[in-house]
N, C-alpha and C. Protein backbone atom coordinates (compact mmCIF):
# COMPACT_ATOMS: atom_id res chain seq x y z
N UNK A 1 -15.73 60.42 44.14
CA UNK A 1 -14.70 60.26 43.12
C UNK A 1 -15.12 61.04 41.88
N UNK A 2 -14.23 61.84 41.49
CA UNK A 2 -14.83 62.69 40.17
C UNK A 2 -14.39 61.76 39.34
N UNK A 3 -14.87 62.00 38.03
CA UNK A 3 -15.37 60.90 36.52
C UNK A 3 -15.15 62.36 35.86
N UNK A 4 -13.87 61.94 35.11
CA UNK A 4 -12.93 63.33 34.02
C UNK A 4 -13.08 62.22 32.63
N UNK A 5 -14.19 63.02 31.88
CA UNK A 5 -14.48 62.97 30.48
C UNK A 5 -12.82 62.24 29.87
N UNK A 6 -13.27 61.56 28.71
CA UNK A 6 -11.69 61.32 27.95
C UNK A 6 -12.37 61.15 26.47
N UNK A 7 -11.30 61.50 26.05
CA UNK A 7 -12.34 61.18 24.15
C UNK A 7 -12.21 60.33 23.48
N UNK A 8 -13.17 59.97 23.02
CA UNK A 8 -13.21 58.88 22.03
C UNK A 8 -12.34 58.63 20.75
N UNK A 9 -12.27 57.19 20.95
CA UNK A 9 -10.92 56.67 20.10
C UNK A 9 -11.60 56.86 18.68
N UNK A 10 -12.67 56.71 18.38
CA UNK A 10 -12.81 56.80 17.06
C UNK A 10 -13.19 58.23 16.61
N UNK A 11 -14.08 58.87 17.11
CA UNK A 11 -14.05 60.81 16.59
C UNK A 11 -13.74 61.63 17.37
N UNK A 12 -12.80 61.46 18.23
CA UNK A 12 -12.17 62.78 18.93
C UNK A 12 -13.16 63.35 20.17
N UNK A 13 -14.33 63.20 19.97
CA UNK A 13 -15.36 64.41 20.75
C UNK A 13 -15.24 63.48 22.86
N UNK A 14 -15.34 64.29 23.41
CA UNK A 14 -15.33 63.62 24.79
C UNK A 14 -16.46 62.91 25.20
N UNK A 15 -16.05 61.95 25.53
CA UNK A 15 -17.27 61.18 26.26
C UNK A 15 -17.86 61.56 27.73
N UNK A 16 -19.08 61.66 27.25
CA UNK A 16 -19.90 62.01 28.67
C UNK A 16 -19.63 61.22 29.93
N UNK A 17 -19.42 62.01 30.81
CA UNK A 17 -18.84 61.55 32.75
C UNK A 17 -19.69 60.59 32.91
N UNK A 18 -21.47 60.59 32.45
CA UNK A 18 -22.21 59.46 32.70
C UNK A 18 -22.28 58.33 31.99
N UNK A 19 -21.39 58.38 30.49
CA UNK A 19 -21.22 56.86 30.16
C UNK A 19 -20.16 56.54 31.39
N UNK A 20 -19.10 57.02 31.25
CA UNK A 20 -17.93 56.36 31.60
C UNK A 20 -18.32 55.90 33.02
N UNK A 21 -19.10 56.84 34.19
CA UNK A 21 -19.48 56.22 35.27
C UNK A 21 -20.36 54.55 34.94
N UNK A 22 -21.25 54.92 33.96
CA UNK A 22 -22.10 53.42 33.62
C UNK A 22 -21.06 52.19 33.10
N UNK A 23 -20.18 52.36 32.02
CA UNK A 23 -19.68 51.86 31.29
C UNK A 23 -17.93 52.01 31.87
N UNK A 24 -17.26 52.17 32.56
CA UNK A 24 -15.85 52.39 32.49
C UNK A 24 -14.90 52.09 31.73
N UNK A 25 -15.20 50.26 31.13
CA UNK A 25 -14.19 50.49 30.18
C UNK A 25 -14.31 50.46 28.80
N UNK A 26 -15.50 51.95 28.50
CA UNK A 26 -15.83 52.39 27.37
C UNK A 26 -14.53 53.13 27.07
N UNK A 27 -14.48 53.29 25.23
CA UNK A 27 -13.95 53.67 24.62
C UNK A 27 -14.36 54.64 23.60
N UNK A 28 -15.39 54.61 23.40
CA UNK A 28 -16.58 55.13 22.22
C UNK A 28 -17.46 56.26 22.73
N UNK A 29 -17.79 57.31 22.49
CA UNK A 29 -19.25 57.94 23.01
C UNK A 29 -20.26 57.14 22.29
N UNK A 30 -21.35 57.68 22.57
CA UNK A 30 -22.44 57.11 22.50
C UNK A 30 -23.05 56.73 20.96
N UNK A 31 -22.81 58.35 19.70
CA UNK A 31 -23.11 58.21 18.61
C UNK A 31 -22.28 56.73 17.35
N UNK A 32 -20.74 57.03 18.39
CA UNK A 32 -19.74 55.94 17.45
C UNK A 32 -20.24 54.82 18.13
N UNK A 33 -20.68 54.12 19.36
CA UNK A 33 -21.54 52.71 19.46
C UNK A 33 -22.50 52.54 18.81
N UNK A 34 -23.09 53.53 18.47
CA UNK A 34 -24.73 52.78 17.96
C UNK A 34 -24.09 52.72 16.26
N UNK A 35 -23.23 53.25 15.45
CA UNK A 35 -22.49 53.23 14.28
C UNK A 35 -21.74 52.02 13.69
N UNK A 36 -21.27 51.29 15.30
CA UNK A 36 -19.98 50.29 14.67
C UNK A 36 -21.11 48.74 15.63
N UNK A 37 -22.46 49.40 15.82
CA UNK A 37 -22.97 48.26 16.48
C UNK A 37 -22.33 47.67 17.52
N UNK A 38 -22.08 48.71 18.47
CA UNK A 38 -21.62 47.98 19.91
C UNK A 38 -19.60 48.63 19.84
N UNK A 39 -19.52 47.80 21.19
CA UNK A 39 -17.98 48.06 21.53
C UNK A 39 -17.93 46.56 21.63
N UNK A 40 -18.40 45.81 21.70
CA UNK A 40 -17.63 44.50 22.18
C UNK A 40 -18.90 43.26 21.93
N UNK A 41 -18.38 42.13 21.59
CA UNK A 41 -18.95 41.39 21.21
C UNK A 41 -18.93 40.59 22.60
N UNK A 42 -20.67 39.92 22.76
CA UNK A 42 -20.85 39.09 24.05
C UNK A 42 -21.31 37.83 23.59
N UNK A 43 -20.10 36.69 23.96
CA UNK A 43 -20.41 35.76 24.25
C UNK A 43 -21.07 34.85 25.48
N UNK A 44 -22.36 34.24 25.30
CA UNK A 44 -22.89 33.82 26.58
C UNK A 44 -22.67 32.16 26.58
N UNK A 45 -22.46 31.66 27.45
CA UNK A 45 -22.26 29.52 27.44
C UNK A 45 -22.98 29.30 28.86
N UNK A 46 -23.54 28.43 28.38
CA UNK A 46 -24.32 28.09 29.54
C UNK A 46 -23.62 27.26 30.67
N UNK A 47 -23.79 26.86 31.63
CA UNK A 47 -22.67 26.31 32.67
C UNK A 47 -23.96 24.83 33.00
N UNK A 48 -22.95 23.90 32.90
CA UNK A 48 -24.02 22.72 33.11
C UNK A 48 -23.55 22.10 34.58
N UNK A 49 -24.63 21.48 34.83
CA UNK A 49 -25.04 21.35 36.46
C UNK A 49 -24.99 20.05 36.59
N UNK A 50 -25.00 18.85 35.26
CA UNK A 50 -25.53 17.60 35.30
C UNK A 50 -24.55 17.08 35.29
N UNK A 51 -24.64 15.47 36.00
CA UNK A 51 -23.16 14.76 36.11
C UNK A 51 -22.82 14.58 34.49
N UNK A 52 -21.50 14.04 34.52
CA UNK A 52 -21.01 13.87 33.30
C UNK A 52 -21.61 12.43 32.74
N UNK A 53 -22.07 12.44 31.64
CA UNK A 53 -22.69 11.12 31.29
C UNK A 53 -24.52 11.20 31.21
N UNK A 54 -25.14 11.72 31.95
CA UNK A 54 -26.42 11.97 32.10
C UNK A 54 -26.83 12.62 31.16
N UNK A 55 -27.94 11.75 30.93
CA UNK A 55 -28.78 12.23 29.13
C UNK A 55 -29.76 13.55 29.31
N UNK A 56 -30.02 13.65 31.03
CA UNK A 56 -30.71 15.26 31.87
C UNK A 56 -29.86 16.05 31.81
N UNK A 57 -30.00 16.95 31.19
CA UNK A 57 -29.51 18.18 31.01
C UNK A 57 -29.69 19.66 31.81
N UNK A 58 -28.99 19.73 32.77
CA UNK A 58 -29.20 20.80 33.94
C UNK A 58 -28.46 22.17 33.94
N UNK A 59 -28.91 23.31 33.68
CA UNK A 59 -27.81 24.18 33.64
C UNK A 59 -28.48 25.22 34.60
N UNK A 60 -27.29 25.56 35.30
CA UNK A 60 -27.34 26.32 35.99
C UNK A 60 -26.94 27.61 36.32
N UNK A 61 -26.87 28.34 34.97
CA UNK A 61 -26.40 30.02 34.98
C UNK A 61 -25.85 29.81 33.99
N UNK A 62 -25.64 30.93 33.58
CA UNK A 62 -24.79 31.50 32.89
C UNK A 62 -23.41 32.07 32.46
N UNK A 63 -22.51 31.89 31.38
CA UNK A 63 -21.27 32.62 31.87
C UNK A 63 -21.00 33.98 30.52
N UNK A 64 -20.70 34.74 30.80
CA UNK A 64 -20.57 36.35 29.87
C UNK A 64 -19.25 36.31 29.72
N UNK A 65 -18.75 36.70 28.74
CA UNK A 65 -17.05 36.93 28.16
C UNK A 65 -17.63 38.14 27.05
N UNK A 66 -16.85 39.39 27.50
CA UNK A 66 -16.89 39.87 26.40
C UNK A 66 -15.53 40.38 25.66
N UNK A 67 -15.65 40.88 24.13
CA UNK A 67 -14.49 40.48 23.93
C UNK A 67 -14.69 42.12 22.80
N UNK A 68 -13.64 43.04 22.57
CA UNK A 68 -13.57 44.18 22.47
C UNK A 68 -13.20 44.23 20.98
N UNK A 69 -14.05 44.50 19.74
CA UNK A 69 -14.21 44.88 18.67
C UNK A 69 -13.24 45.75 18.57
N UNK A 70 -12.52 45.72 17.28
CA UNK A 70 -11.36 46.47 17.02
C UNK A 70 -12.13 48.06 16.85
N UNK A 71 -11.97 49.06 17.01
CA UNK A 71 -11.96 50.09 16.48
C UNK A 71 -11.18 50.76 15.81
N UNK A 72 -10.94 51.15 15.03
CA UNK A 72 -10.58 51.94 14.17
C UNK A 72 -11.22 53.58 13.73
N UNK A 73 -10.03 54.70 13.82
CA UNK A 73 -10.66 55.99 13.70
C UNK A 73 -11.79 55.99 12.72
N UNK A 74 -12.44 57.21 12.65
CA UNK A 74 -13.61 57.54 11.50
C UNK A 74 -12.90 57.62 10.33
N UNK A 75 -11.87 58.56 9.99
CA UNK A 75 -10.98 59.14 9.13
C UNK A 75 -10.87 57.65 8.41
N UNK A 76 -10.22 56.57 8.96
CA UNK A 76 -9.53 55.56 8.34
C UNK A 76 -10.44 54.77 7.62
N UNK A 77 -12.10 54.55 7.81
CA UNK A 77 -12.73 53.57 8.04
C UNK A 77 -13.48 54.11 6.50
C-alpha cells in the first residue's frame, strides 16, 4: 500500500510517509508536535477487577482515550 505525504494543518509543509505510516491519524509533522506539545491529549483510567463493595482493590489494565487538541494554523496563533 503506498503512504502519499499530506500537509500539515498547522504550517503547510508535507508530512513525512513515515509518520503517517507510524501515526495515521496524524495531522501535524513532526516540528508543529513537539511546538503545541503533542496532537492529542491521553487520558488513562484504570479498569477495576474487584467486586463492587470490596475494600481490595484489583485492577486489571488499563483503558487509553485519546482526545485531539484543537489546532489552529501558525499564522493565527
Amino acid at each position: 500500500m503506498q503512504i502519499v505525504p499530506q500537509p500539515c494543518v498547522r504550517c503547510g509543509e508535507l508530512i513525512p510517509a513515515e509518520r503517517i505510516e507510524a501515526l495515521p491519524e496524524t495531522m501535524v509533522c513532526v516540528r508543529c508536535s513537539k511546538e503545541i506539545g503533542g496532537e492529542f491529549h491521553v487520558i488513562v483510567t484504570p479498569e477495576k477487577t474487584s467486586k463492587e463493595g470490596s475494600l481490595k482493590k484489583n485492577y486489571g489494565g488499563y483503558t487509553t482515550r485519546k482526545i485531539r487538541k484543537p489546532i489552529k494554523p501558525r499564522d493565527e496563533e
